[in-house]
Protein backbone atom coordinates (compact mmCIF):
# COMPACT_ATOMS: atom_id res chain seq x y z
CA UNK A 1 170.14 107.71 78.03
CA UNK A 2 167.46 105.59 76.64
CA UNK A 3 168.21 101.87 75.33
CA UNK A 4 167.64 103.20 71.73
CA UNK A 5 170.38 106.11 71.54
CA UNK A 6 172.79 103.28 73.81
CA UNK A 7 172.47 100.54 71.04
CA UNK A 8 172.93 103.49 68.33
CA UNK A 9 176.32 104.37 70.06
CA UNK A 10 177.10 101.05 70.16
CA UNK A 11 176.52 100.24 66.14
CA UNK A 12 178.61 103.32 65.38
CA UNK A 13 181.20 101.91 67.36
CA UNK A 14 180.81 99.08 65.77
CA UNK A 15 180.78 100.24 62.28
CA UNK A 16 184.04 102.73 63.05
CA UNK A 17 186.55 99.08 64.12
CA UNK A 18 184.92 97.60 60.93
CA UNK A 19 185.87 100.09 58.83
CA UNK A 20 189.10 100.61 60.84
CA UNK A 21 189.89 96.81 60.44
CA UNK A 22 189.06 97.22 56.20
CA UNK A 23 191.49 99.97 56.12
CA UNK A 24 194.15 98.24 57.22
CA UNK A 25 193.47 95.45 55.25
CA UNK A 26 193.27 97.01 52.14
CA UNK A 27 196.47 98.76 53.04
CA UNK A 28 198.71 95.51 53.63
CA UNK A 29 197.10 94.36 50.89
CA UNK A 30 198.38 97.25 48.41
CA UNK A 31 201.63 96.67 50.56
CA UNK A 32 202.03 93.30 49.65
CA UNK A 33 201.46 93.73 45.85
CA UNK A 34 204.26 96.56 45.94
CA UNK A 35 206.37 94.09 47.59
CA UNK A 36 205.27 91.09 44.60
CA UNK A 37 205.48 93.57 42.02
CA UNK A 38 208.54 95.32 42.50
CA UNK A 39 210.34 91.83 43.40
CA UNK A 40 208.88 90.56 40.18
CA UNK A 41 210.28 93.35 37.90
CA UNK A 42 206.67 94.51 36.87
CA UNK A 43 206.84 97.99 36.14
CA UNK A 44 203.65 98.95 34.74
CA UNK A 45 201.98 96.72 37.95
CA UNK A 46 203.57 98.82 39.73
CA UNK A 47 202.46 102.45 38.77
CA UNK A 48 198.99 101.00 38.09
CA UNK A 49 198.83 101.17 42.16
CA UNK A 50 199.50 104.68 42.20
CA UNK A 51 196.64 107.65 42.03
CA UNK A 52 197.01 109.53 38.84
CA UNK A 53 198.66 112.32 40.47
CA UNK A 54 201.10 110.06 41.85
CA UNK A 55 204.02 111.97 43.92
CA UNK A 56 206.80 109.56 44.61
CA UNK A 57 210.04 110.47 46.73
CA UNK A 58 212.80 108.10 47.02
CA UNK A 59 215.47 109.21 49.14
CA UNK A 60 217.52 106.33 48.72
CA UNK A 61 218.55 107.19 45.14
CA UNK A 62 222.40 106.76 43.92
CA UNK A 63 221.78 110.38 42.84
CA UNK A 64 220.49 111.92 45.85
CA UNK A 65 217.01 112.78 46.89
CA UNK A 66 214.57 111.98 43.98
CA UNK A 67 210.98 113.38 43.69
CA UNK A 68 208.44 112.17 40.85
CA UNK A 69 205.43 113.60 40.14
CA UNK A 70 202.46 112.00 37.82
CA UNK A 71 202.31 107.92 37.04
CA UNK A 72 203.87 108.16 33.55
CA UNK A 73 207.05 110.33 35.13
CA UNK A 74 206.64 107.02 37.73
CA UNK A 75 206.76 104.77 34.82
CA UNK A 76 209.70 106.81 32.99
CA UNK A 77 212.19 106.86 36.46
CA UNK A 78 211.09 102.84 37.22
CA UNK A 79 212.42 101.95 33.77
CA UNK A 80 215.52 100.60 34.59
CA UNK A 81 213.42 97.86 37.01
CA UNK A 82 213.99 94.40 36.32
CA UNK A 83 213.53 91.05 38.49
CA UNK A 84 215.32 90.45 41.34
CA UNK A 85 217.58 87.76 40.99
């Protein structure tokens, strides 16, 4: 293998943990405002982290499984949210 093609390997290597490491980041970082978020009693916060076409199952609900599908349905179910205390 020439030098050239070895130090190409090597950048893509490279540039695959970066984007690995960013990843990960971004995703404890949308973990963590959840977390602040939901703590805080911030409804709409919430949601606004959510794609559009949201799908949320919680299957921790009082009433059984629950599946939601869209942010404003999101918005609707989180309505009884309020601060923790």
């Amino acid at each position: 293998m020439s030098d050239a093609f070895c130090a190409i390997q090597i950048l893509i290597s490279a540039l695959s943990r970066i984007a690995t490491i960013e990843a990960r980041q971004a995703i404890s970082e949308l973990r963590a405002a959840y977390c602040w978020y939901t703590v805080r009693g911030m409804r709409r916060e919430v949601v606004d982290l959510f794609t559009e076409d949201a799908v949320f199952e919680n299957t921790r609900s009082d009433k059984g499984a629950v599946r939601i599908e869209g942010r404003e349905a999101l918005f609707a179910y989180l309505a009884p949210m309020r601060p923790a205390r």
